[in-house]
C-alpha atoms as a PDB file:
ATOM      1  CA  UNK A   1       0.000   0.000   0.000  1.00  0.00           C
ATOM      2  CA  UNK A   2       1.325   3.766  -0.926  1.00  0.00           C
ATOM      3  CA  UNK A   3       2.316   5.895   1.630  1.00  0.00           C
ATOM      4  CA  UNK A   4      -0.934   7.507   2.698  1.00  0.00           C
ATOM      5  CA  UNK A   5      -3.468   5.214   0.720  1.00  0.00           C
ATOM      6  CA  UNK A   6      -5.926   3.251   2.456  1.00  0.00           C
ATOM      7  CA  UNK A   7      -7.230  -0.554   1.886  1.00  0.00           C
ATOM      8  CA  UNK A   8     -10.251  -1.155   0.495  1.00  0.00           C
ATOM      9  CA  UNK A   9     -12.545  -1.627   4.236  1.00  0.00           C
ATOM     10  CA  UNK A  10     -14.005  -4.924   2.859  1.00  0.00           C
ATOM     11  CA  UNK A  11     -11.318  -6.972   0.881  1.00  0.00           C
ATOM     12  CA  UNK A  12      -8.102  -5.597   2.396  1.00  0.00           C
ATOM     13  CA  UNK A  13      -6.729  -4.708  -1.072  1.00  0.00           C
ATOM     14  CA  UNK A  14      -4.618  -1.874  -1.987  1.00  0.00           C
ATOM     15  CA  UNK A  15      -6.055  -0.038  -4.593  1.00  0.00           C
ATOM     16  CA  UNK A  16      -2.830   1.787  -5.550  1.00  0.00           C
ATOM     17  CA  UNK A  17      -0.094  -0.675  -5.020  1.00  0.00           C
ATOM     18  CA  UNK A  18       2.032  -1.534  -2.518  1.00  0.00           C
ATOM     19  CA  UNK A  19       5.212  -0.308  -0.479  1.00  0.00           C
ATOM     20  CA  UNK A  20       8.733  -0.911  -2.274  1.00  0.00           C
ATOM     21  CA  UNK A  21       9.273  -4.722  -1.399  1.00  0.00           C
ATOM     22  CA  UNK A  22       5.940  -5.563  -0.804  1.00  0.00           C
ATOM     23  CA  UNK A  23       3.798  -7.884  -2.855  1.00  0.00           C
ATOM     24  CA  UNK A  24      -0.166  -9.124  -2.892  1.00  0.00           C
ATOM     25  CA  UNK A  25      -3.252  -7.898  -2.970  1.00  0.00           C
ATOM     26  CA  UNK A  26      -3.169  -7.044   0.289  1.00  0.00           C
ATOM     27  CA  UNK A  27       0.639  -5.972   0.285  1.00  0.00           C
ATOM     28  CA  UNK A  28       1.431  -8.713   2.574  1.00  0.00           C
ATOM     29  CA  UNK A  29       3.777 -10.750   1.255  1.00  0.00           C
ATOM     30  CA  UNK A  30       7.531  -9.755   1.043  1.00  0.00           C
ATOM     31  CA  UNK A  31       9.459  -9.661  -2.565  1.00  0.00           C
ATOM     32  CA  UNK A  32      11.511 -12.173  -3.268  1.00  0.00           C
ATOM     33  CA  UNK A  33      14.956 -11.185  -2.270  1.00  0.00           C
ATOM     34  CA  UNK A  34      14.336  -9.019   0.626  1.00  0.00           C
ATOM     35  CA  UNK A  35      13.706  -9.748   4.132  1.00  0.00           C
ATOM     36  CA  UNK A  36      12.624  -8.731   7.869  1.00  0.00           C
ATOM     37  CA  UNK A  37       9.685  -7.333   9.515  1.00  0.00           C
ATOM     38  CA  UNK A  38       9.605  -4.330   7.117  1.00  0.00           C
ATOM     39  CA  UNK A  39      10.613  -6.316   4.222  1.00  0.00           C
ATOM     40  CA  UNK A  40      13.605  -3.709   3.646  1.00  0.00           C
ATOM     41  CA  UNK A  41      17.132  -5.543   3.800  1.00  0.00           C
ATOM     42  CA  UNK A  42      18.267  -7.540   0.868  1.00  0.00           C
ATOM     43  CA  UNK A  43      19.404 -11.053   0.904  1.00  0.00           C
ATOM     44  CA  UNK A  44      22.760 -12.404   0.581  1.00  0.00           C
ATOM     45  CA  UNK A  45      24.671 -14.094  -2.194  1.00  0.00           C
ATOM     46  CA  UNK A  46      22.438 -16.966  -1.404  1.00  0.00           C
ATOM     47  CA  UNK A  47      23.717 -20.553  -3.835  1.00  0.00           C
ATOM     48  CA  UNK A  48      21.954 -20.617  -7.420  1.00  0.00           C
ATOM     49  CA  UNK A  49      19.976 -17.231  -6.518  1.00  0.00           C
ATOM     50  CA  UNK A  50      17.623 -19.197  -4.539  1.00  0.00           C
ATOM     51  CA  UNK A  51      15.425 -16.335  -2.411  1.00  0.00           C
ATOM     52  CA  UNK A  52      16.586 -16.583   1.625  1.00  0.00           C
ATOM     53  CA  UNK A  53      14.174 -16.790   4.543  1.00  0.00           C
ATOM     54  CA  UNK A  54      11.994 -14.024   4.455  1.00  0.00           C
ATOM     55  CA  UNK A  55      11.779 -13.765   8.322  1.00  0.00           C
ATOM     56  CA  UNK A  56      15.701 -14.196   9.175  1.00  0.00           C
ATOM     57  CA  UNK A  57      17.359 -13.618   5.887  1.00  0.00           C
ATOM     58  CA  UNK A  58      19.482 -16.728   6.031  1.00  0.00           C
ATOM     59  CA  UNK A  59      19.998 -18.346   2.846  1.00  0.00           C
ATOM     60  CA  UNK A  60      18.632 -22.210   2.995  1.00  0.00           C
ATOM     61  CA  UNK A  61      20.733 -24.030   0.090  1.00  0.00           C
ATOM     62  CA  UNK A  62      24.062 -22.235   0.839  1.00  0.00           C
ATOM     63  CA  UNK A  63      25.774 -19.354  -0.079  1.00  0.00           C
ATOM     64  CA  UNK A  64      27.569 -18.939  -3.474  1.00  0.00           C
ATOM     65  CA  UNK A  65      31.754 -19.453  -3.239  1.00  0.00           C
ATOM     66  CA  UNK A  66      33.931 -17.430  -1.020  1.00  0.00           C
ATOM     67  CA  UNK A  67      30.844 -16.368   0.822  1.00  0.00           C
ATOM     68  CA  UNK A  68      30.071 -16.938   4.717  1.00  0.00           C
ATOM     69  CA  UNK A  69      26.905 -19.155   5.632  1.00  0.00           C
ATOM     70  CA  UNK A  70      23.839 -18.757   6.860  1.00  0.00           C
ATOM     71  CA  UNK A  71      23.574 -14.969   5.729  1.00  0.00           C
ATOM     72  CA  UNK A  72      25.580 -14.817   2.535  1.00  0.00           C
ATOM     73  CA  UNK A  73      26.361 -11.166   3.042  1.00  0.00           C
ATOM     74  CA  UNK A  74      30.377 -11.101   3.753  1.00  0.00           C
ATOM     75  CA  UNK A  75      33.212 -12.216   2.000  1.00  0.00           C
ATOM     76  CA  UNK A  76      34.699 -15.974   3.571  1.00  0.00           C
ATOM     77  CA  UNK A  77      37.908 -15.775   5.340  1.00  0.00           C
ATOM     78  CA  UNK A  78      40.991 -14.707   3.175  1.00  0.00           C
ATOM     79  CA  UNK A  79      38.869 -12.962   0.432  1.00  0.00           C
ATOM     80  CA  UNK A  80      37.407  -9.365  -0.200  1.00  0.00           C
ATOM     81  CA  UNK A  81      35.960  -7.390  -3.181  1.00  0.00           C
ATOM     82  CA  UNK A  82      33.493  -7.431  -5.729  1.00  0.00           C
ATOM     83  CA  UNK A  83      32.215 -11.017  -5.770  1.00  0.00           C
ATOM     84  CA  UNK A  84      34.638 -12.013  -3.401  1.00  0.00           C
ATOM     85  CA  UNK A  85      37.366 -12.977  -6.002  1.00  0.00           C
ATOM     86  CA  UNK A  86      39.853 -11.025  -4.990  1.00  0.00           C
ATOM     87  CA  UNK A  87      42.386 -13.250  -2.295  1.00  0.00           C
ATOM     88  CA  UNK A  88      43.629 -11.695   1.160  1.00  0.00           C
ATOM     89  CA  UNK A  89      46.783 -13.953   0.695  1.00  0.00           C
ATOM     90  CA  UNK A  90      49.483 -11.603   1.924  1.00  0.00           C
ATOM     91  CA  UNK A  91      47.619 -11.062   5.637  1.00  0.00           C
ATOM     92  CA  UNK A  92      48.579 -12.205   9.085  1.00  0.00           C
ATOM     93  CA  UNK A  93      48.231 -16.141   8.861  1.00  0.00           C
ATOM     94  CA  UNK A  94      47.468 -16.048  12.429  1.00  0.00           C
ATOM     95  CA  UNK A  95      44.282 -13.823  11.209  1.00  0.00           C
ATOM     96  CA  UNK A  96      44.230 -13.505   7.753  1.00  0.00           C
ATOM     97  CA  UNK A  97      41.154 -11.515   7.309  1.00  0.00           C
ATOM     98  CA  UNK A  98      41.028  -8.420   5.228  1.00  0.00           C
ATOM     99  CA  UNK A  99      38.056  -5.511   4.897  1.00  0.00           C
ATOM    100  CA  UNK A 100      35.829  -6.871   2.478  1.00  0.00           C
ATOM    101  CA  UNK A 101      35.405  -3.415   0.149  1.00  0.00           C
ATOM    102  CA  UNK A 102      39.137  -2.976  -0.073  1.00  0.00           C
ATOM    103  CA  UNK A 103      41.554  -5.534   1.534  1.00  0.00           C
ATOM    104  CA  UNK A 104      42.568  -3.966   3.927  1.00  0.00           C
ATOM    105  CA  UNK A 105      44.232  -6.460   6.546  1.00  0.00           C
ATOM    106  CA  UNK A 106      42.710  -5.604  10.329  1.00  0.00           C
ATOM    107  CA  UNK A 107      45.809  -7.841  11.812  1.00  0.00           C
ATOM    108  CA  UNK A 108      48.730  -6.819   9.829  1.00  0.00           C
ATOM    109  CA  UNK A 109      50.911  -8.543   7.080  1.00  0.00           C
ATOM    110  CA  UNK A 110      53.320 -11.502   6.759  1.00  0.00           C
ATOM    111  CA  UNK A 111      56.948 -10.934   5.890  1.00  0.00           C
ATOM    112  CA  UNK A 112      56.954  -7.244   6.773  1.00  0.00           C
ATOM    113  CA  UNK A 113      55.129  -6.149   3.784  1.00  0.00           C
ATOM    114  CA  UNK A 114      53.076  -3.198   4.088  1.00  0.00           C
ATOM    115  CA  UNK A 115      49.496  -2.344   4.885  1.00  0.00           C
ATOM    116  CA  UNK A 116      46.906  -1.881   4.134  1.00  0.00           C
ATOM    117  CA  UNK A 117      46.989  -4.728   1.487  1.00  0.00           C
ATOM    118  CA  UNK A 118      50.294  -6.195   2.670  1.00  0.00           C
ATOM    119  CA  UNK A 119      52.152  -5.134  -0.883  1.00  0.00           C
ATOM    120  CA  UNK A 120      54.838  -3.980  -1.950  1.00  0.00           C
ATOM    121  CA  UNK A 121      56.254  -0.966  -4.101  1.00  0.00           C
ATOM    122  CA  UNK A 122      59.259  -0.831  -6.060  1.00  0.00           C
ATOM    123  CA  UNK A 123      58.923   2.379  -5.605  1.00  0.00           C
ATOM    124  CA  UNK A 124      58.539   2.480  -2.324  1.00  0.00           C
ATOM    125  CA  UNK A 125      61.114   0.142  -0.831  1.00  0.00           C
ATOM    126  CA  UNK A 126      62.790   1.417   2.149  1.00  0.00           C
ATOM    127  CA  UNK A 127      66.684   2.019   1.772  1.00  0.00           C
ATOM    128  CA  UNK A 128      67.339  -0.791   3.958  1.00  0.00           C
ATOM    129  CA  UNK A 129      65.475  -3.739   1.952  1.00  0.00           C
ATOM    130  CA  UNK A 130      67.801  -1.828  -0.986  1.00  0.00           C
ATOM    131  CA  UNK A 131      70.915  -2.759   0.497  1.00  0.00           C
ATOM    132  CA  UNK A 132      69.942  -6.041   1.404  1.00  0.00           C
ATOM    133  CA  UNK A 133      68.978  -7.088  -1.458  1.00  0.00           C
ATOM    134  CA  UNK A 134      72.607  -5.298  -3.222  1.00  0.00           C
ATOM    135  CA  UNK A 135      74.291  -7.199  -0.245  1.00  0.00           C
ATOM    136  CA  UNK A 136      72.697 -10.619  -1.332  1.00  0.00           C
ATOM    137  CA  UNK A 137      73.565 -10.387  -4.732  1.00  0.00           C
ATOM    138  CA  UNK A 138      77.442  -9.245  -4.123  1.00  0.00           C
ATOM    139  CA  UNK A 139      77.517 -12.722  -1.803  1.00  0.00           C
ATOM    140  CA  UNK A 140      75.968 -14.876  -4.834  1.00  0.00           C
ATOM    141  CA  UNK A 141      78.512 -13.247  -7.075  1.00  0.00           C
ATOM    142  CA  UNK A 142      81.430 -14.029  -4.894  1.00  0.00           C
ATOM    143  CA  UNK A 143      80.812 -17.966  -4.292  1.00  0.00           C
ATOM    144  CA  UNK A 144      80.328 -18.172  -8.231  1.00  0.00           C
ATOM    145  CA  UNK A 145      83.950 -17.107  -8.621  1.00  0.00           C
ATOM    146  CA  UNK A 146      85.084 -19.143  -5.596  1.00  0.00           C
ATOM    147  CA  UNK A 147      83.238 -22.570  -7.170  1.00  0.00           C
ATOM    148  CA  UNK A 148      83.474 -22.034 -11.076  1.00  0.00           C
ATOM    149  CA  UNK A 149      87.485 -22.596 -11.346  1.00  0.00           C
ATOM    150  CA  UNK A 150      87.244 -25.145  -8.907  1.00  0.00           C
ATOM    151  CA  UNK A 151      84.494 -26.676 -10.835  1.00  0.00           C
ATOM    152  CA  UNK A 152      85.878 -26.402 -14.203  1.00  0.00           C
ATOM    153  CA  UNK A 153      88.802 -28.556 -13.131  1.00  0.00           C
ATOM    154  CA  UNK A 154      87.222 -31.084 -11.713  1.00  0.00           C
ATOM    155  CA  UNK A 155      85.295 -31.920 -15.042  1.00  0.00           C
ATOM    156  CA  UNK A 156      88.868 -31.489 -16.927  1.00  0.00           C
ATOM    157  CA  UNK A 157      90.323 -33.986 -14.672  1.00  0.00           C
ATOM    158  CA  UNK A 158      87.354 -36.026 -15.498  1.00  0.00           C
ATOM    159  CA  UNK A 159      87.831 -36.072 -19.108  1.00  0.00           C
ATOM    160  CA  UNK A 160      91.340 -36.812 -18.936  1.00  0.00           C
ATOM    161  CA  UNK A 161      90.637 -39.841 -16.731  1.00  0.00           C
ATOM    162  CA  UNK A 162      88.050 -40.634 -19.371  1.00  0.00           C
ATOM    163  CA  UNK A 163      90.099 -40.602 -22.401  1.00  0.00           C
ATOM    164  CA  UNK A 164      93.319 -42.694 -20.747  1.00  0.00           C
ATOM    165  CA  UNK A 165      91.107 -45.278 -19.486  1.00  0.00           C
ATOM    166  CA  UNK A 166      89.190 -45.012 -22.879  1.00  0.00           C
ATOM    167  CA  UNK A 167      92.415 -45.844 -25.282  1.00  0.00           C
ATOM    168  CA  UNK A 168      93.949 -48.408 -22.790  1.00  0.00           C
ATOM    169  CA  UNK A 169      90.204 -50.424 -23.307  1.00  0.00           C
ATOM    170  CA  UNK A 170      89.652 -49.723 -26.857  1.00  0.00           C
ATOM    171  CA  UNK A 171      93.247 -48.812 -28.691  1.00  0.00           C
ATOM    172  CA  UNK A 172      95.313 -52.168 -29.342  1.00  0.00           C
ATOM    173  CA  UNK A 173      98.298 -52.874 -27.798  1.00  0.00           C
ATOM    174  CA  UNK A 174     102.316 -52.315 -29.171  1.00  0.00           C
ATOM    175  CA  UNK A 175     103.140 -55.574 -31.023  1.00  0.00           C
ATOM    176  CA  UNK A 176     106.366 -57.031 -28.980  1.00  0.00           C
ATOM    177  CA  UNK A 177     109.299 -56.099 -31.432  1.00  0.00           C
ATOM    178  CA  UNK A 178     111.006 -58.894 -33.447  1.00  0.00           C
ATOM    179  CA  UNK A 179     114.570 -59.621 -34.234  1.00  0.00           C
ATOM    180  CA  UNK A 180     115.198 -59.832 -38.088  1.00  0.00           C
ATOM    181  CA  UNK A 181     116.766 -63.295 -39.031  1.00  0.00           C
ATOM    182  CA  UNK A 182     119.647 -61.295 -40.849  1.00  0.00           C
ATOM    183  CA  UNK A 183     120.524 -59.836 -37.734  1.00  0.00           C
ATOM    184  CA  UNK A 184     120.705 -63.275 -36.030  1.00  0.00           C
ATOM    185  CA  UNK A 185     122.766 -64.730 -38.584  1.00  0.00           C
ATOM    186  CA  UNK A 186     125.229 -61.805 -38.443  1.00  0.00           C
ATOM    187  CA  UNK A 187     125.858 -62.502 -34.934  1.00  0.00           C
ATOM    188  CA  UNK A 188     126.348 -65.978 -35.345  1.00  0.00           C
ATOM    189  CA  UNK A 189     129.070 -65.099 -37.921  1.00  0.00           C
ATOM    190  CA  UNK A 190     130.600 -62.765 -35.846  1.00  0.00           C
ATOM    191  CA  UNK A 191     130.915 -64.739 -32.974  1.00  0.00           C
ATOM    192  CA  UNK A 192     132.453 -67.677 -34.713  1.00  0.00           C
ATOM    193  CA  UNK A 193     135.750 -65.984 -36.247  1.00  0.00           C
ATOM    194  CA  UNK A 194     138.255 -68.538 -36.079  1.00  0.00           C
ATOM    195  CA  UNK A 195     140.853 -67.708 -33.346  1.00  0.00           C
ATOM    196  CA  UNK A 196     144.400 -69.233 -33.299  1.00  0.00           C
ATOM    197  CA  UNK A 197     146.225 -70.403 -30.572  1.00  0.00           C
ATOM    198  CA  UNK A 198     149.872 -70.546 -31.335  1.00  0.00           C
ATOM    199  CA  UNK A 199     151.266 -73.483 -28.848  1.00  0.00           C
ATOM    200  CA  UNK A 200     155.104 -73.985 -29.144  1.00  0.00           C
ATOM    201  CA  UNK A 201     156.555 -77.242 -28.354  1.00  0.00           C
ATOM    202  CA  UNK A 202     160.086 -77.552 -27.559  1.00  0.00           C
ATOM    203  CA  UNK A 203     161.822 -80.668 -28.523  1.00  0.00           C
ATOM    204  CA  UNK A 204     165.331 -81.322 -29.801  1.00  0.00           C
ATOM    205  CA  UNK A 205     163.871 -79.683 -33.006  1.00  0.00           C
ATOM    206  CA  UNK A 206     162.136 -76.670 -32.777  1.00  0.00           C
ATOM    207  CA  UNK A 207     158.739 -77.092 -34.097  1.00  0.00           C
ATOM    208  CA  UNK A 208     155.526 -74.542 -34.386  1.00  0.00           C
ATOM    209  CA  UNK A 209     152.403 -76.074 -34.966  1.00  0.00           C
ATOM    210  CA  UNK A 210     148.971 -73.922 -35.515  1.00  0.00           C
ATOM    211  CA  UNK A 211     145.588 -75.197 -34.703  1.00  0.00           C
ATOM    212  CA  UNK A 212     142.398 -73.497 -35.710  1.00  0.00           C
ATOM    213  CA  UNK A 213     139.947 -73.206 -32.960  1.00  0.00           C
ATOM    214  CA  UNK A 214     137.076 -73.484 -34.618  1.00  0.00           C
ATOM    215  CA  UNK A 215     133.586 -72.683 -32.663  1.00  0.00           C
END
C-alpha cells in the first residue's frame, strides 16, 4: 500500500499498489529477495539465486563461493571485493582476514610487507630492503667465482681420466718387437771368427804347430 493510501474496508486490497518490497493484494507478502519485519534488507549471495528466509534472511541451500553461511552477506575468510574474487593472501596467517570493500588487513601482514593490502612498491622500498637485497647479490657473485674454477677442473680432470682409461680399453696394444733373421745370422758369424792359438813345443827340433779353434 502507498504511503498515505488506504485498503479497500471490505477486501483488504490496496487499490494503488504496494510499499517498495511488498507484494499481494493485500501488500502482505515480502518480494523475493528481501527480508525482515519491514521487508527492507536484501538477501545475501544466497547458492543458485535461490530467495533466503523471508523472516531471518538466512539463505537455505548455501551461499555462493567465497561467501560466509547462513547470511551470505560477507566475504569468507581470506577474500574481499566485488564477488569475493579477490584473495587476502598476503595477511597475518594467524588472522588472515582483510576488509571486504578494499583488503585492507585488520591484523597486519606476513613478511613485513606493508598495509593496508600487505604489498609492496618498487617504488617504495625502504633504503634498507635496498641494500639487502645489493648485499645478497654481491655474496651470490662471490661464491660463483670461488666454485666455477674449482668446478671447471674437476670436469677437466674427469675427461682426462676418461680418455686414458678409454684408449687403454679400446686402442690395441704395441706388437712385442722382433729380431730380423739377418741380424741373427750376423751374430752368429761374428761370434764364430776362427781364433788361433799358437802353442810352441820344444823338442830337440824346434817345431811350431797352428791349430784353428774353430767354434
Amino acid at each position: 500500500m502507498s504511503r498515505g493510501d488506504v485498503c479497500n474496508n471490505v477486501t483488504g486490497h490496496c487499490p494503488h499498489g504496494c510499499k517498495p518490497n511488498w507484494n499481494g493484494k493485500k501488500c502482505d507478502v515480502c518480494k523475493d529477495g528481501f527480508y525482515d519485519a519491514n521487508c527492507s534488507t536484501k538477501c545475501g549471495q544466497c547458492e543458485e539465486n535461490e530467495v533466503c528466509d523471508k523472516t531471518y534472511g538466512y539463505c537455505l541451500r548455501g551461499c555462493k563461493q567465497n561467501y560466509q553461511p547462513p547470511f551470505c552477506t560477507e566475504c569468507d575468510l581470506g577474500f574481499y571485493g566485488e564477488e569475493c574474487k579477490q584473495t587476502c593472501e598476503y595477511c597475518n596467517k594467524t588472522s588472515p582476514r582483510c576488509r571486504q570493500k578494499d583488503g585492507y588487513c585488520f591484523h597486519g601482514c606476513e613478511n613485513n610487507l606493508n598495509l593496508p593490502k600487505c604489498t609492496v612498491n618498487v617504488t617504495d622500498m625502504s633504503k634498507g630492503n635496498v641494500e639487502a637485497k645489493s648485499n645478497n647479490e654481491e655474496g651470490v657473485a662471490s661464491d660463483l667465482k670461488f666454485y666455477v674454477p674449482i668446478v671447471s677442473l674437476a670436469v677437466f680432470l674427469a675427461i682426462a681420466v676418461g680418455v686414458v682409461i678409454y684408449q687403454r680399453c679400446h686402442l690395441p696394444g704395441t706388437p712385442p718387437q722382433t729380431i730380423p733373421a739377418e741380424s741373427t745370422n750376423q751374430q752368429k758369424q761374428t761370434t764364430s771368427t776362427p781364433t788361433y792359438v799358437n802353442l810352441t813345443l820344444t823338442e830337440d827340433n824346434s817345431e811350431y804347430m797352428s791349430l784353428d779353434a774353430v767354434e
